[in-house]
N, C-alpha and C. Protein backbone atom coordinates (compact mmCIF):
# COMPACT_ATOMS: atom_id res chain seq x y z
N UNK A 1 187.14 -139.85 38.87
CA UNK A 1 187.74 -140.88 39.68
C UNK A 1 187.89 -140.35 41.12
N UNK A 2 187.18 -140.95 41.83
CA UNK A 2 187.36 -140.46 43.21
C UNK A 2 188.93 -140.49 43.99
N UNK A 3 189.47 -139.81 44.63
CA UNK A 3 190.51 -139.38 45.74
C UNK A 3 191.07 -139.19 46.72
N UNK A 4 191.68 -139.21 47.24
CA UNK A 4 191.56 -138.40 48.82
C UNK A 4 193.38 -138.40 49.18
N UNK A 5 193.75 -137.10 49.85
CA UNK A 5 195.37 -137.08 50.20
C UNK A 5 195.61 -137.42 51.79
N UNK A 6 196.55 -138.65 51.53
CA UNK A 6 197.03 -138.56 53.18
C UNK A 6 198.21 -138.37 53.36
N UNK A 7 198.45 -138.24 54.62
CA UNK A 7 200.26 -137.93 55.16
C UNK A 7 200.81 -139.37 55.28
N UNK A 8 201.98 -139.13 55.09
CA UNK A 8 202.51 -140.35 55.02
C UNK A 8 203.69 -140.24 55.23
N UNK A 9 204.45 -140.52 56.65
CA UNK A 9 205.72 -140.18 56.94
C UNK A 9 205.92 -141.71 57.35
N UNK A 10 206.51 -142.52 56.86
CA UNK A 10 207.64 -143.91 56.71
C UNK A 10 208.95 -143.75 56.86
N UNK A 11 209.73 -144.39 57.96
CA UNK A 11 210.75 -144.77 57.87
C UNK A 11 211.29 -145.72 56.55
N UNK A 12 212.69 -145.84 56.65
CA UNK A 12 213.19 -146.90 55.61
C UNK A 12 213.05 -148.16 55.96
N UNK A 13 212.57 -148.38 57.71
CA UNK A 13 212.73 -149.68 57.99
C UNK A 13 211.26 -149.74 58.07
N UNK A 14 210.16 -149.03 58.29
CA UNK A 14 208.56 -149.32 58.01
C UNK A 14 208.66 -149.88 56.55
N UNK A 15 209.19 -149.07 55.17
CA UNK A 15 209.16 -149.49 54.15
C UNK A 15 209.06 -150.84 53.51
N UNK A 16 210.28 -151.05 54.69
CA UNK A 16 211.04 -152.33 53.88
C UNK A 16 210.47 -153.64 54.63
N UNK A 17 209.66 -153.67 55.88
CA UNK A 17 208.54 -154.43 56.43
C UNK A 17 207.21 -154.68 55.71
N UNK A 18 206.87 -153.16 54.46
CA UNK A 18 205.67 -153.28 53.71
C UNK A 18 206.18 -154.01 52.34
N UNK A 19 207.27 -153.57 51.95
CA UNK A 19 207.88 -154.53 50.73
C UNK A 19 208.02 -155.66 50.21
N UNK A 20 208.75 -156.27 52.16
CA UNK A 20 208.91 -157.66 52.22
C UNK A 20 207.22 -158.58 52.34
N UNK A 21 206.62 -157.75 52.21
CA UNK A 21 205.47 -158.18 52.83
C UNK A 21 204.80 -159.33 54.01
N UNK A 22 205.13 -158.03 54.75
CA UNK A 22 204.95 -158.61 56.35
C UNK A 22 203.29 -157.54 56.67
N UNK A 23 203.17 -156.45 55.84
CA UNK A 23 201.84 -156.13 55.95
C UNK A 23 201.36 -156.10 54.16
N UNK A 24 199.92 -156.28 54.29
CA UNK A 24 199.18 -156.80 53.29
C UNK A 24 198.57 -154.85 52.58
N UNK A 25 198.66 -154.04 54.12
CA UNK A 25 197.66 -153.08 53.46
C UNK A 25 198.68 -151.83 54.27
N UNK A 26 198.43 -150.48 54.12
CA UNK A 26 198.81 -149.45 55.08
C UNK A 26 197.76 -149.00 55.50
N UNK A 27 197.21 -148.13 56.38
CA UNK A 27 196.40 -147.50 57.00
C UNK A 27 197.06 -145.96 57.81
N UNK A 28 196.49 -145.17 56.62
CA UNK A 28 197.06 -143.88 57.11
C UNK A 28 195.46 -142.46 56.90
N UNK A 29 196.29 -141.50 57.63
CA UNK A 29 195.27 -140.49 57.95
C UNK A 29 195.32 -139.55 56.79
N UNK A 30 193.96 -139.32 56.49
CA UNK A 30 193.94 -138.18 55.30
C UNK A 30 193.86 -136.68 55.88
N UNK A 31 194.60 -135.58 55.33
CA UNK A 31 194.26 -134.53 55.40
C UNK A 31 193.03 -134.02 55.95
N UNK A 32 191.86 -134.40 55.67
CA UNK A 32 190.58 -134.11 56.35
C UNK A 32 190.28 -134.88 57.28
N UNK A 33 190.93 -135.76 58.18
CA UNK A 33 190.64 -136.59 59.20
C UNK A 33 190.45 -137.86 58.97
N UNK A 34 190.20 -138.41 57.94
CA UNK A 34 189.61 -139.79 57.79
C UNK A 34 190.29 -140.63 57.59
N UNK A 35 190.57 -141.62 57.99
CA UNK A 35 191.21 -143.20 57.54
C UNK A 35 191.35 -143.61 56.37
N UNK A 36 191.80 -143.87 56.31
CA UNK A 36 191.75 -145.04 54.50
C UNK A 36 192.97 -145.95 54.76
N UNK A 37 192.67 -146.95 54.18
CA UNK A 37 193.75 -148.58 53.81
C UNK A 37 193.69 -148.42 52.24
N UNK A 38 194.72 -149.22 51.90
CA UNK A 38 195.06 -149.05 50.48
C UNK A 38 196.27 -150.10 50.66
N UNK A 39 196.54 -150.80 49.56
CA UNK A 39 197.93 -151.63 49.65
C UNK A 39 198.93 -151.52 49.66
N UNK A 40 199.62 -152.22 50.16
CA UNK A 40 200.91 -151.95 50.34
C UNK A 40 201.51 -151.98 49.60
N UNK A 41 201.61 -152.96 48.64
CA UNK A 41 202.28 -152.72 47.46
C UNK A 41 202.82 -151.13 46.59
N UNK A 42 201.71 -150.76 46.87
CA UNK A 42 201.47 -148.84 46.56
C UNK A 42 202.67 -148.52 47.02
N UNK A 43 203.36 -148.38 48.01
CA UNK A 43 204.56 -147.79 48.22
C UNK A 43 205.46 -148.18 47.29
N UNK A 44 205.98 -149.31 46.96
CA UNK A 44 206.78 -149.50 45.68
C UNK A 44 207.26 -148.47 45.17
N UNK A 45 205.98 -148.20 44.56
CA UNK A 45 205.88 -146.81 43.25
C UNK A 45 206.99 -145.35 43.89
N UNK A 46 207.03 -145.17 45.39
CA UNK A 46 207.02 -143.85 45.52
C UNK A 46 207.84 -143.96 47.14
N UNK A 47 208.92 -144.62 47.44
CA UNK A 47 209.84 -145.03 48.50
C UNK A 47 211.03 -144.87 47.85
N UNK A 48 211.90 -144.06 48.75
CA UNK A 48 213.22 -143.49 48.62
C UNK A 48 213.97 -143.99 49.41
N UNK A 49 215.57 -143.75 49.64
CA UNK A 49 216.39 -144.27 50.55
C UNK A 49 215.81 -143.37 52.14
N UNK A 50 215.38 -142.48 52.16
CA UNK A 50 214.56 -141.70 53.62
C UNK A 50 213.43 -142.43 53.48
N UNK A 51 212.94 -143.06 53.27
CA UNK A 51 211.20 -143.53 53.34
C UNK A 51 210.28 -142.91 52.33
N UNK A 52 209.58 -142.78 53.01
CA UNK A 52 207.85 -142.29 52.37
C UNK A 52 207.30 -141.04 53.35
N UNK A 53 208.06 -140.05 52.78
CA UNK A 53 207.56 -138.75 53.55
C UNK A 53 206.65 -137.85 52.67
N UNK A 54 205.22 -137.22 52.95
CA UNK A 54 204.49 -135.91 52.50
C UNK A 54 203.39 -136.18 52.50
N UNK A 55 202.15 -135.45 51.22
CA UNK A 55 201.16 -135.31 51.60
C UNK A 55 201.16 -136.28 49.86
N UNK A 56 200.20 -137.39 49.65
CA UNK A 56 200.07 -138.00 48.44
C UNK A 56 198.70 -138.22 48.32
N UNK A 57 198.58 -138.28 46.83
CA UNK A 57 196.90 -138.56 46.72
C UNK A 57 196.60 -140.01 46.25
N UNK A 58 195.42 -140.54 46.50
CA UNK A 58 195.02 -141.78 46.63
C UNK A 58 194.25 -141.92 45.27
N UNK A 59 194.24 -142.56 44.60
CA UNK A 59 193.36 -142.59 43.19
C UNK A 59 193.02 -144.30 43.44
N UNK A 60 191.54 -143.99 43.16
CA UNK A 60 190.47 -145.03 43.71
C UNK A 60 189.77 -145.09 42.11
N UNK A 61 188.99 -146.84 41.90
CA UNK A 61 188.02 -147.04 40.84
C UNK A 61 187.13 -146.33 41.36
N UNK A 62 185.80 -145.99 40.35
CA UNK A 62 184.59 -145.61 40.77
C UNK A 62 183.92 -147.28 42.10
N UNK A 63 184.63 -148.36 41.68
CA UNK A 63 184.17 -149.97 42.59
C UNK A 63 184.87 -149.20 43.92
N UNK A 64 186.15 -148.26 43.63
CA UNK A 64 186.76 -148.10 45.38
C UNK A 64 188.18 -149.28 45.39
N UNK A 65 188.36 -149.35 44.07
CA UNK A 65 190.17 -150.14 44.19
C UNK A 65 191.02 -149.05 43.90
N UNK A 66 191.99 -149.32 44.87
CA UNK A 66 193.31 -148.67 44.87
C UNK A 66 193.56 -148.58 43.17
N UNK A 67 193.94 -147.64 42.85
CA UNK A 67 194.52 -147.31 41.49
C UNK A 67 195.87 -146.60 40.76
N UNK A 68 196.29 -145.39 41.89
CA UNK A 68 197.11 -144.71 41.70
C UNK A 68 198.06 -144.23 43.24
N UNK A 69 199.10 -143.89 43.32
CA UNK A 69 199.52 -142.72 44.48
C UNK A 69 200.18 -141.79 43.85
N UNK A 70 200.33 -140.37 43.69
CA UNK A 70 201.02 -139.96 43.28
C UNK A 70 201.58 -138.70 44.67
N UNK A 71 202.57 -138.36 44.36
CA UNK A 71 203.24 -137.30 45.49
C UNK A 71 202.38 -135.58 45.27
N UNK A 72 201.83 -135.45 46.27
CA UNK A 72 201.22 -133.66 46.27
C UNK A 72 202.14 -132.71 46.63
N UNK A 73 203.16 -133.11 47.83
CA UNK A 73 203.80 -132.08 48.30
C UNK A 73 204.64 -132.80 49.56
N UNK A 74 206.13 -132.40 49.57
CA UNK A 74 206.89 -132.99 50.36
C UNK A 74 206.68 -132.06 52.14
């Protein structure tokens, strides 16, 4: 299953703009430079009363749908 880790430092009030859904997708930077979008919804899973802070990995179908986030390292 393909991957990739990005940083992801969120406020509580970015959070709660992706929750309410006022954005459809996030767009953040991976560890090796590259872009990726993935949904927003995804935060759900992994938002605290501080936000969405560290380094998380992206779990993609072999099609390239969002599948997983899980936390790598705070």
């Amino acid at each position: 299953m393909p991957s990739i880790d990005v940083i992801l430092n969120l406020t509580p009030r970015e959070c709660l703009a992706h929750y309410e859904g006022r954005y459809d997708s996030v767009r953040a930077k991976s560890v090796d430079g590259r872009w990726v979008a993935f949904p927003a919804e995804a935060l759900r899973r992994v938002v605290d009363r501080s936000g969405v802070h560290g380094v998380y990995r992206l779990t993609f179908t072999d099609q390239g749908r969002f599948r997983a986030i899980t936390l790598v390292r705070r």
